[in-house]
N, C-alpha and C. Protein backbone atom coordinates (compact mmCIF):
# COMPACT_ATOMS: atom_id res chain seq x y z
N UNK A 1 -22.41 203.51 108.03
CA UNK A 1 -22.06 204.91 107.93
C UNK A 1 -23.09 205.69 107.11
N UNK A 2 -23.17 204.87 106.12
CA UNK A 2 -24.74 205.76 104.91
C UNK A 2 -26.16 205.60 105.88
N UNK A 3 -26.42 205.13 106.53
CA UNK A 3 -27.47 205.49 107.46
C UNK A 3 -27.49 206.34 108.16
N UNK A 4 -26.13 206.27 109.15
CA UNK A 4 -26.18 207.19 109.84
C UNK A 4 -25.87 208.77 109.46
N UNK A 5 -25.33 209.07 108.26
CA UNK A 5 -25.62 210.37 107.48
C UNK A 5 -27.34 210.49 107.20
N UNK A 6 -27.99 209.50 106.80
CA UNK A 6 -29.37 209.61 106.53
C UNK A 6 -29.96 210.42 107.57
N UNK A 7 -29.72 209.36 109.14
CA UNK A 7 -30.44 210.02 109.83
C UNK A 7 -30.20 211.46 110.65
N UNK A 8 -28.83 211.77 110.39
CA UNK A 8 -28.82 212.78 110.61
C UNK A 8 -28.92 214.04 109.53
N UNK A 9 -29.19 213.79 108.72
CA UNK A 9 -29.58 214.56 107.86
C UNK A 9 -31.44 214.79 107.87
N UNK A 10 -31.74 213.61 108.20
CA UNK A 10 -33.26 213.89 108.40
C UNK A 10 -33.15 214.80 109.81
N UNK A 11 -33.05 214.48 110.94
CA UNK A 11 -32.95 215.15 112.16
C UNK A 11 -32.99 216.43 112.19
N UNK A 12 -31.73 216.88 110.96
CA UNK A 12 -31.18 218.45 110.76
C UNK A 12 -32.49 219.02 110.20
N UNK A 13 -33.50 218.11 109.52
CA UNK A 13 -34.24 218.96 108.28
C UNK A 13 -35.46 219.45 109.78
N UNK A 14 -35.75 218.39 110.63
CA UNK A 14 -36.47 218.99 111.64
C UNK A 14 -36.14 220.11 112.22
N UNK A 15 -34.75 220.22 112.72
CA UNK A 15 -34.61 221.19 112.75
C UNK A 15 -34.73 222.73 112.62
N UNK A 16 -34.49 222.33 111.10
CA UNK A 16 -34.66 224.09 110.29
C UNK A 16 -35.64 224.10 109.65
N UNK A 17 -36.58 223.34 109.58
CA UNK A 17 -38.12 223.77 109.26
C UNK A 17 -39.17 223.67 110.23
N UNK A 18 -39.49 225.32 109.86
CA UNK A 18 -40.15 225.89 111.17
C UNK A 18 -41.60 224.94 111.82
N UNK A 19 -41.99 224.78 112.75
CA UNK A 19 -42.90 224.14 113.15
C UNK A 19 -44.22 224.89 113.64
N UNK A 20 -46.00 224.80 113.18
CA UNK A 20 -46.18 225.31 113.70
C UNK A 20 -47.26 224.56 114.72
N UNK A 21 -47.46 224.73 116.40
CA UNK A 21 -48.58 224.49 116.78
C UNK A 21 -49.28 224.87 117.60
N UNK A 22 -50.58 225.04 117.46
CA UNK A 22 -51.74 225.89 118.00
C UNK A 22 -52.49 224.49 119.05
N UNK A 23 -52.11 224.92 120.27
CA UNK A 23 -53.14 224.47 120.90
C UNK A 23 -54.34 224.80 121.10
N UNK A 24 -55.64 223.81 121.76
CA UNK A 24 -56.60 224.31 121.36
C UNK A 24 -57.31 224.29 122.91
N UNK A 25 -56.14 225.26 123.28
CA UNK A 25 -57.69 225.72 124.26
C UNK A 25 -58.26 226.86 124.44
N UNK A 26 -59.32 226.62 124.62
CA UNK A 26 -60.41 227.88 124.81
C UNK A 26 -61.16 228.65 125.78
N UNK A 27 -61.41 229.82 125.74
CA UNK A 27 -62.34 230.25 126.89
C UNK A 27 -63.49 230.62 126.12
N UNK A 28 -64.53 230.72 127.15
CA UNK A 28 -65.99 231.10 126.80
C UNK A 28 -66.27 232.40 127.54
N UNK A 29 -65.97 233.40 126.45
CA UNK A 29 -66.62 234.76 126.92
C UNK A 29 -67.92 234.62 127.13
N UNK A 30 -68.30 235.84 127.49
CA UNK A 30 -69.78 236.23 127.59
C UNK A 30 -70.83 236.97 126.38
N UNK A 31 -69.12 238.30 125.85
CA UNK A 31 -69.58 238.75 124.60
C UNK A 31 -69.13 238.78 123.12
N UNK A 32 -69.93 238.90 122.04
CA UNK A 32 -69.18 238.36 121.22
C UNK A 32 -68.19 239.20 120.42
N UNK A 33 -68.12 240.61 121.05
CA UNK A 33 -66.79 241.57 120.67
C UNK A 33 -65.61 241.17 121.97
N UNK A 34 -66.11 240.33 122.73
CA UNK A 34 -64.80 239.60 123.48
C UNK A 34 -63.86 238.80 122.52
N UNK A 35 -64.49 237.91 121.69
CA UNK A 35 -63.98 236.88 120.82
C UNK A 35 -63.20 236.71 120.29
N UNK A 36 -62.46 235.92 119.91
CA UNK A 36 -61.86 236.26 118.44
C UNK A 36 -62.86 235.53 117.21
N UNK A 37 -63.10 234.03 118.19
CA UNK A 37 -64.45 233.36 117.06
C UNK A 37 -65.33 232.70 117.08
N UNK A 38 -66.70 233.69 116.85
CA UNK A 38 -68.03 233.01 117.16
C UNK A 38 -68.52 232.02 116.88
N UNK A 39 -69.21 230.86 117.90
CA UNK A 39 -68.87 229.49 117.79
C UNK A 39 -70.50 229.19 117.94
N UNK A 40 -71.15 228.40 116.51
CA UNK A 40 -72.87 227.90 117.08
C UNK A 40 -72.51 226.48 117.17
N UNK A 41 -73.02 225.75 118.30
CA UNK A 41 -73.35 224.18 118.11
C UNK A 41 -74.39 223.78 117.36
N UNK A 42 -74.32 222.67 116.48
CA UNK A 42 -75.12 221.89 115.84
C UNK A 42 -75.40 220.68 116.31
N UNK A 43 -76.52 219.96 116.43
CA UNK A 43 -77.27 219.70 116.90
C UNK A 43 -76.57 218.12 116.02
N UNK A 44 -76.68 218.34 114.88
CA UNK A 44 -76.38 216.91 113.95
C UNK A 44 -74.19 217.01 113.49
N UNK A 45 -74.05 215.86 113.35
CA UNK A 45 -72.31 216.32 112.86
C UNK A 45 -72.18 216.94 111.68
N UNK A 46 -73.29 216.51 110.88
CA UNK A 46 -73.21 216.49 109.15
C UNK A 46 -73.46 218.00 108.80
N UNK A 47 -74.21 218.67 110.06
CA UNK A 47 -73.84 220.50 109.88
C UNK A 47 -72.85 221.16 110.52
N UNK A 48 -71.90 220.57 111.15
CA UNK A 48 -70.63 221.07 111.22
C UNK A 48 -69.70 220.93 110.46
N UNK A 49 -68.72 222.15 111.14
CA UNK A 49 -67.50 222.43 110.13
C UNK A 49 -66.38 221.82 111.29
N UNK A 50 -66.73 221.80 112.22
CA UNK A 50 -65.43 220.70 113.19
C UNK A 50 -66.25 220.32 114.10
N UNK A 51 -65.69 218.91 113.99
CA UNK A 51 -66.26 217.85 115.50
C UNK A 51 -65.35 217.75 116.39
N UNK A 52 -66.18 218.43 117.64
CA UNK A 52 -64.99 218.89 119.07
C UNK A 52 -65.48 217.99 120.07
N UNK A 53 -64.38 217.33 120.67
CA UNK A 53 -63.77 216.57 121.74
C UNK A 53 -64.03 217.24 122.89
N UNK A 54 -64.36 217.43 123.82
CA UNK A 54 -63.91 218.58 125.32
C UNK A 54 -62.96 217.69 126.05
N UNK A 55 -62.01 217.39 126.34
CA UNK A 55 -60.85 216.74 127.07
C UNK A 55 -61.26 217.40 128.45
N UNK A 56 -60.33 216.80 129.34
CA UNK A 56 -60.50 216.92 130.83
C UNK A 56 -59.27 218.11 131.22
N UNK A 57 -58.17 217.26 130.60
CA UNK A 57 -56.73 218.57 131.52
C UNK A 57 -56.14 218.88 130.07
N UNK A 58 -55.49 220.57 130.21
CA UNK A 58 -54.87 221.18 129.26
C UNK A 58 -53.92 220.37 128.14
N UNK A 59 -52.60 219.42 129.15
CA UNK A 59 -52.18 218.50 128.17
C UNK A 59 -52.62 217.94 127.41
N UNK A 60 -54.24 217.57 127.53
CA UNK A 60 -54.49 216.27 126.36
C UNK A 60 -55.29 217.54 125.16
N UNK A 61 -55.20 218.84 125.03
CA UNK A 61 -55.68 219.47 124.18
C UNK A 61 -54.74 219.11 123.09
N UNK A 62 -55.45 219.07 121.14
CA UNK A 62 -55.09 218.95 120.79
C UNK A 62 -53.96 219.93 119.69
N UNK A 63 -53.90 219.54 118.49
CA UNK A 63 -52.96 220.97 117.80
C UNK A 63 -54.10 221.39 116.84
N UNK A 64 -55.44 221.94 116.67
CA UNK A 64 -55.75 222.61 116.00
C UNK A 64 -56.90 221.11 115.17
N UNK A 65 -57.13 220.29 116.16
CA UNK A 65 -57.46 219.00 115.45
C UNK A 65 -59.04 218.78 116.14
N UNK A 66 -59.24 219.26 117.18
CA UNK A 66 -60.56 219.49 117.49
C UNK A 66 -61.21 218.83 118.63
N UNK A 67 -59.75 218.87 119.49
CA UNK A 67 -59.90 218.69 121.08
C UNK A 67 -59.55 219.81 121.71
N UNK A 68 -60.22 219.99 122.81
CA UNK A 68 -60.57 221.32 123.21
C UNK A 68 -60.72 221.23 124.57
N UNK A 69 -59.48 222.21 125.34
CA UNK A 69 -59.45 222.14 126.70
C UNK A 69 -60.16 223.76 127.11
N UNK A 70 -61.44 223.57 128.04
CA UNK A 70 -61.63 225.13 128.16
C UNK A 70 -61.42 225.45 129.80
N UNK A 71 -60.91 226.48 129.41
CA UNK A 71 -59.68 226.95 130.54
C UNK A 71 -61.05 228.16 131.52
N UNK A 72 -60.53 228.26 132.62
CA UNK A 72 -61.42 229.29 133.61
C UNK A 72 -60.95 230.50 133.32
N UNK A 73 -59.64 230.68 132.92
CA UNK A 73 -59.57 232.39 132.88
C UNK A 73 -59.22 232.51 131.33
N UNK A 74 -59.41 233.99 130.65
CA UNK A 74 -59.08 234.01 129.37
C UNK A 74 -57.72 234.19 129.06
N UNK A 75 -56.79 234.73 130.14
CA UNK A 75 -55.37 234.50 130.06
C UNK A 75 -54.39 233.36 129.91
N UNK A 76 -55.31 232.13 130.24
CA UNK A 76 -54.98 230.86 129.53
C UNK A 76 -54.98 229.98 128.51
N UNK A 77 -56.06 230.59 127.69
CA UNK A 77 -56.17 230.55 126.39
C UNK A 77 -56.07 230.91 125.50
N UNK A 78 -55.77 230.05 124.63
CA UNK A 78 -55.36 230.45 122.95
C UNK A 78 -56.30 231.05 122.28
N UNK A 79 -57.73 230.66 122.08
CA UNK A 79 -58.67 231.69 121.52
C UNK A 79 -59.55 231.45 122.52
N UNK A 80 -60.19 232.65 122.32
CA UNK A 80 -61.44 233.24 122.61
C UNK A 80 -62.90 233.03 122.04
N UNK A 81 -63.72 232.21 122.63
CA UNK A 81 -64.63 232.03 121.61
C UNK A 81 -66.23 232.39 122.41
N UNK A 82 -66.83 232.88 121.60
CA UNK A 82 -68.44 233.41 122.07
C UNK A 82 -69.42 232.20 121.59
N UNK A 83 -70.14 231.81 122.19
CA UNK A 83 -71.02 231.03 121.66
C UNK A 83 -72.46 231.75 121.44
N UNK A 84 -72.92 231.47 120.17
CA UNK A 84 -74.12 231.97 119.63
C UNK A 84 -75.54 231.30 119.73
N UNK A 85 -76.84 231.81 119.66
CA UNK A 85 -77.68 231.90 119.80
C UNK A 85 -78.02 231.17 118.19
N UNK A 86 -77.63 231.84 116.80
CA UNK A 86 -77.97 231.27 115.75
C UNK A 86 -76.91 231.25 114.85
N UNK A 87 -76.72 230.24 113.44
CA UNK A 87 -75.88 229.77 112.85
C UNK A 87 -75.55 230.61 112.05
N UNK A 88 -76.07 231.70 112.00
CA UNK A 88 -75.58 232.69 110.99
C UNK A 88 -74.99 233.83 111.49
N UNK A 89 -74.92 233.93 113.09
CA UNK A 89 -73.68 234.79 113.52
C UNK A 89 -72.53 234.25 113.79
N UNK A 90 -72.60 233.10 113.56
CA UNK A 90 -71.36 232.29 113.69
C UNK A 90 -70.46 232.34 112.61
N UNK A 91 -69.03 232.33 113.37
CA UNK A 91 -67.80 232.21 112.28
C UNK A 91 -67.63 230.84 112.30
N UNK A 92 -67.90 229.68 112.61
CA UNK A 92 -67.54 228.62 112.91
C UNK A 92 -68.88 227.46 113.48
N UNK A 93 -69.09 226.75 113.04
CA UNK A 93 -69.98 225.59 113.62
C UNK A 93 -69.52 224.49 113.89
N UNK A 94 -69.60 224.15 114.89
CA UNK A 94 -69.30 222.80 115.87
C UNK A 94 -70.62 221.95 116.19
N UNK A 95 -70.03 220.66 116.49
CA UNK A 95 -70.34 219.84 117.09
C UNK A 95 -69.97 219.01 118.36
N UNK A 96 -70.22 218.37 119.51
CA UNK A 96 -69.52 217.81 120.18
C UNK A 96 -70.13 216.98 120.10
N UNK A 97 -68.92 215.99 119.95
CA UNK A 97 -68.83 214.47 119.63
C UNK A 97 -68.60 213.72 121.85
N UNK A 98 -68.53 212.64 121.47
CA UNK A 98 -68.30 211.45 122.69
C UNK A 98 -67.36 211.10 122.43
N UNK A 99 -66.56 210.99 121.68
CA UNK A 99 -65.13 210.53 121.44
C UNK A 99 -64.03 211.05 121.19
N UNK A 100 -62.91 210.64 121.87
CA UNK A 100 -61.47 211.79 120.87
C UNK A 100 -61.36 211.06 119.38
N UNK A 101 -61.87 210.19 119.00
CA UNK A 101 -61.11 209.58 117.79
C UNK A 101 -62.44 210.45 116.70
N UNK A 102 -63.91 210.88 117.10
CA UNK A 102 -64.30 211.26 116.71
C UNK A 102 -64.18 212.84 115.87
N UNK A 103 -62.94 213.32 116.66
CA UNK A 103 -62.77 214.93 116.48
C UNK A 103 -61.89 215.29 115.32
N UNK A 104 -62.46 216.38 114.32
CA UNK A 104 -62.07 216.45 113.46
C UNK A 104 -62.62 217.18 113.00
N UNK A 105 -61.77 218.13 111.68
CA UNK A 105 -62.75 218.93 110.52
C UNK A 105 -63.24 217.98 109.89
N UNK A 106 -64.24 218.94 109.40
CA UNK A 106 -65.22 218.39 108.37
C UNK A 106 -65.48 219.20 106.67
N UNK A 107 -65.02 220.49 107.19
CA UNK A 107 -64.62 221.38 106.45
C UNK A 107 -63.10 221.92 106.76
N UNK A 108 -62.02 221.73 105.71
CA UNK A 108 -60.68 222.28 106.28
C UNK A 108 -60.23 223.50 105.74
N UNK A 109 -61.55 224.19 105.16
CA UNK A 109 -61.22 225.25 104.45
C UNK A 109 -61.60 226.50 105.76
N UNK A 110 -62.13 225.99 106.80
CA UNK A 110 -62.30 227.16 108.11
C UNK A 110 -61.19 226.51 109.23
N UNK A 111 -60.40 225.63 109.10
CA UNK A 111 -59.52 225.58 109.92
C UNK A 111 -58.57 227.16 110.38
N UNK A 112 -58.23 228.01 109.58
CA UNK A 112 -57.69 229.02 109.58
C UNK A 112 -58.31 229.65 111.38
N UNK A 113 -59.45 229.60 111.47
CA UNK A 113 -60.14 230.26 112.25
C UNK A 113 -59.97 229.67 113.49
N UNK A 114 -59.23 228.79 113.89
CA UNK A 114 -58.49 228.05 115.13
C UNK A 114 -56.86 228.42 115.17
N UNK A 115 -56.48 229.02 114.09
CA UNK A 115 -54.73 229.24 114.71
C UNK A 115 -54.00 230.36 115.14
């Protein structure tokens, strides 16, 4: 009986605390007042601020973790992102990695800029 109060008491707490998640897919405008956030690739991981995955279909995008489904129209996506020419118009620097286990911040203080 004391378990089963446990677990429903855990269950309830899912419940009523709010959840949040940002999928991560993206489109690639053309301009960068399309955006919401300007994105430079880096060349090495160790100058990025997230190492991105590109997945194949929308489901396997991740929550804000740095798999990245990019969608054909911008009405399907969650942000909007411009890709830049140099690292200093960028709000954000990436990398793409070969692996999903590879994807990840590197800096979690610009995560904000994915949700």
């Amino acid at each position: 009986m004391r378990t089963l109060i446990t677990i429903l008491i855990i269950c309830s707490a899912f419940l009523i605390i709010p959840v949040s998640v940002s999928a991560q897919k993206v489109f690639s405008c053309d301009h960068s007042y399309e955006a919401d956030v300007k994105v430079f690739v880096a060349k090495y991981t160790y100058e990025a601020d997230l190492l991105v995955y590109r997945v194949k279909y929308s489901y396997e995008a991740g929550q804000n973790d740095g798999k990245w489904f990019f969608c054909k129209y911008n009405y399907e996506a969650d942000k909007t992102i411009y890709f830049c020419d140099y690292s200093y118009e960028a709000d954000l620097i990436i990398c793409f990695v070969d692996n999903s286990y590879e994807a990840k911040w590197r800096e979690k203080s610009m995560q904000y800029l994915m949700y």
